[in-house]
Protein backbone atom coordinates (compact mmCIF):
# COMPACT_ATOMS: atom_id res chain seq x y z
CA UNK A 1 129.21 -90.45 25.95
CA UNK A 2 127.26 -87.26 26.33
CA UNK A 3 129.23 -84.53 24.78
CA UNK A 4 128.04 -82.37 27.59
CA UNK A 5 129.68 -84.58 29.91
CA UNK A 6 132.72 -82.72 31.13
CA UNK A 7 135.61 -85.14 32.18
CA UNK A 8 137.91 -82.59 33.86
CA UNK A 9 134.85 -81.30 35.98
CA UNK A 10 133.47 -85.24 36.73
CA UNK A 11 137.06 -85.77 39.11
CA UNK A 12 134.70 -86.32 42.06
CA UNK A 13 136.88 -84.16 43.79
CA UNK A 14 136.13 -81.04 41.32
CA UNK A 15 132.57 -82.35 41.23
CA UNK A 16 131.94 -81.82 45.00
CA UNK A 17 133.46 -78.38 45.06
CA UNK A 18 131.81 -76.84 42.20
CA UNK A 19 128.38 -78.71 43.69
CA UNK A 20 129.33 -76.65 46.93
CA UNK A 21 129.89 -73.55 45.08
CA UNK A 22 126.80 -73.22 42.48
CA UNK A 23 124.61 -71.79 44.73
CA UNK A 24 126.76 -69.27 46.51
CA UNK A 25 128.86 -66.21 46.12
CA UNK A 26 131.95 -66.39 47.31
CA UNK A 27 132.83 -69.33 49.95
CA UNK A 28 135.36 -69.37 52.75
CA UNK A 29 137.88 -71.86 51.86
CA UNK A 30 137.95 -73.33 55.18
CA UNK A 31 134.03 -73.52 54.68
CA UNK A 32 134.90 -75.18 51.55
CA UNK A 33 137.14 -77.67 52.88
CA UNK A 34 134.76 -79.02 55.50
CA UNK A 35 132.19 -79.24 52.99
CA UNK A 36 133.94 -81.22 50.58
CA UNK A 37 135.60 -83.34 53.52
CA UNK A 38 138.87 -83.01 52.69
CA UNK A 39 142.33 -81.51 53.78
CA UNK A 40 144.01 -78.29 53.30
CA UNK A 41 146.47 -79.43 50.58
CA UNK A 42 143.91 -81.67 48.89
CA UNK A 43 141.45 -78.72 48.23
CA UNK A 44 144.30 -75.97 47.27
CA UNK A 45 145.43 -78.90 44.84
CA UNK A 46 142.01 -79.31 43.05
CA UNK A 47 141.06 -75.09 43.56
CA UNK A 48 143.75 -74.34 41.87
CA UNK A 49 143.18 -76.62 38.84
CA UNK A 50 139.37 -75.53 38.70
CA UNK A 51 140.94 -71.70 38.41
CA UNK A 52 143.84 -72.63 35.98
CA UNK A 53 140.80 -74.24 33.13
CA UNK A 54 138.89 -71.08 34.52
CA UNK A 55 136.14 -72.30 36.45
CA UNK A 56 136.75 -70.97 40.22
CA UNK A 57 138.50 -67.41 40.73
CA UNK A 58 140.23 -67.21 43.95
CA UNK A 59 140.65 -63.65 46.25
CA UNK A 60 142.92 -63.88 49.03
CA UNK A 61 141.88 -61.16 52.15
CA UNK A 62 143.22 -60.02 55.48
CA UNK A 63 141.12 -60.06 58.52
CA UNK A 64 141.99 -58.40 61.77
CA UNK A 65 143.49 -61.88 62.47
CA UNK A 66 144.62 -63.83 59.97
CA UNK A 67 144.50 -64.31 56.02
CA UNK A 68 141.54 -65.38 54.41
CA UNK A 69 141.01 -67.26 50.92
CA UNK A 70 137.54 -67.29 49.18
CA UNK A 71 136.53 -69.38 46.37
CA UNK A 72 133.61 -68.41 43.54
CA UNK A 73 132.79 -70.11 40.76
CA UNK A 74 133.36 -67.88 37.36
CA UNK A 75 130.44 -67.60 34.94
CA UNK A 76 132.53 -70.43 32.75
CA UNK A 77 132.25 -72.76 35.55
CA UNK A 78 129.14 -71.89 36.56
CA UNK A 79 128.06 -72.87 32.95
CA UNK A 80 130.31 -75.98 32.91
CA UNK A 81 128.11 -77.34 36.18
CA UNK A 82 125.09 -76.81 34.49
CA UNK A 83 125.69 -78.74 31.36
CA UNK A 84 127.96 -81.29 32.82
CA UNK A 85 124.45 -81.86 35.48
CA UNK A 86 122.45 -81.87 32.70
CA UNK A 87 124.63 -84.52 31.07
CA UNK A 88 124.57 -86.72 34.18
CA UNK A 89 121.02 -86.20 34.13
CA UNK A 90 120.50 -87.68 30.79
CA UNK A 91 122.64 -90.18 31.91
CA UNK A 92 120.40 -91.22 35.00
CA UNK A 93 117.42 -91.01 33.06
CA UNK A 94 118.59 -93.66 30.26
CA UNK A 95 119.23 -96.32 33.53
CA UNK A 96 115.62 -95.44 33.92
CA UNK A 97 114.56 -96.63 30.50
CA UNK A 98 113.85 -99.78 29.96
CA UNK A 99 116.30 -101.40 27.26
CA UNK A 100 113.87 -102.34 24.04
CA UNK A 101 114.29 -106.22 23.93
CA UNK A 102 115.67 -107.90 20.77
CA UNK A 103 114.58 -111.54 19.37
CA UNK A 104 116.15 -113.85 20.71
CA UNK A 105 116.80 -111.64 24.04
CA UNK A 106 114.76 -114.24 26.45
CA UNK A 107 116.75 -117.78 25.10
CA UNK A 108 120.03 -116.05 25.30
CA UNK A 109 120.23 -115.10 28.88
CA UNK A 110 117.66 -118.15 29.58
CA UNK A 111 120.70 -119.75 31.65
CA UNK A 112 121.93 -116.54 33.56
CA UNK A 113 121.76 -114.93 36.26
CA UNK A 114 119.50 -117.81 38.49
CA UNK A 115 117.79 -117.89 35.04
């Protein structure tokens, strides 16, 4: 495995959010939840882990109606995104690579796969 590739921050959950959040300042939660297509309690649940390893940081605000929660990424998680991209990256790109063939490669999987 990549040792950029950051487990906690792969939950696709997690993944979605910070995605939503790199390129942005701070980000209404309800924004946030419609984004990421999910519920209330399902987003509080996975904000509140991202802030507990120190990847979101979470303000809470009064409008002249109701309260208001915003959600920013923290320069840790901003730099968490980056490498754990980069790692999926590399990851894409070795798909892309054509596997060197060994000796032998051809006979062995002669009889699979409609071969």
């Amino acid at each position: 495995m990549d040792p950029l590739f950051d487990e906690f921050l792969h939950v696709p959950a997690r993944l979605s959010i910070v995605a939503v959040l790199a390129p942005a300042d701070w980000v209404d939660f309800g924004f946030l939840r419609d984004a990421v297509e999910t519920s209330d309690s399902a987003l509080s649940k996975q904000v509140s882990a991202l802030a507990a390893a120190g990847y979101v940081a979470v303000r809470k605000g009064q409008d002249k109606r109701a309260r208001r929660t915003f959600v920013q990424l923290t320069s840790e998680g901003r730099h968490a995104f980056r490498r754990h991209a980069a790692a999926l990256e590399r990851i894409v790109e070795l798909a892309r690579t054509p596997a060197e063939q060994h000796p032998g490669d051809d006979q062995r999987h002669a009889g699979t796969a409609g071969g």
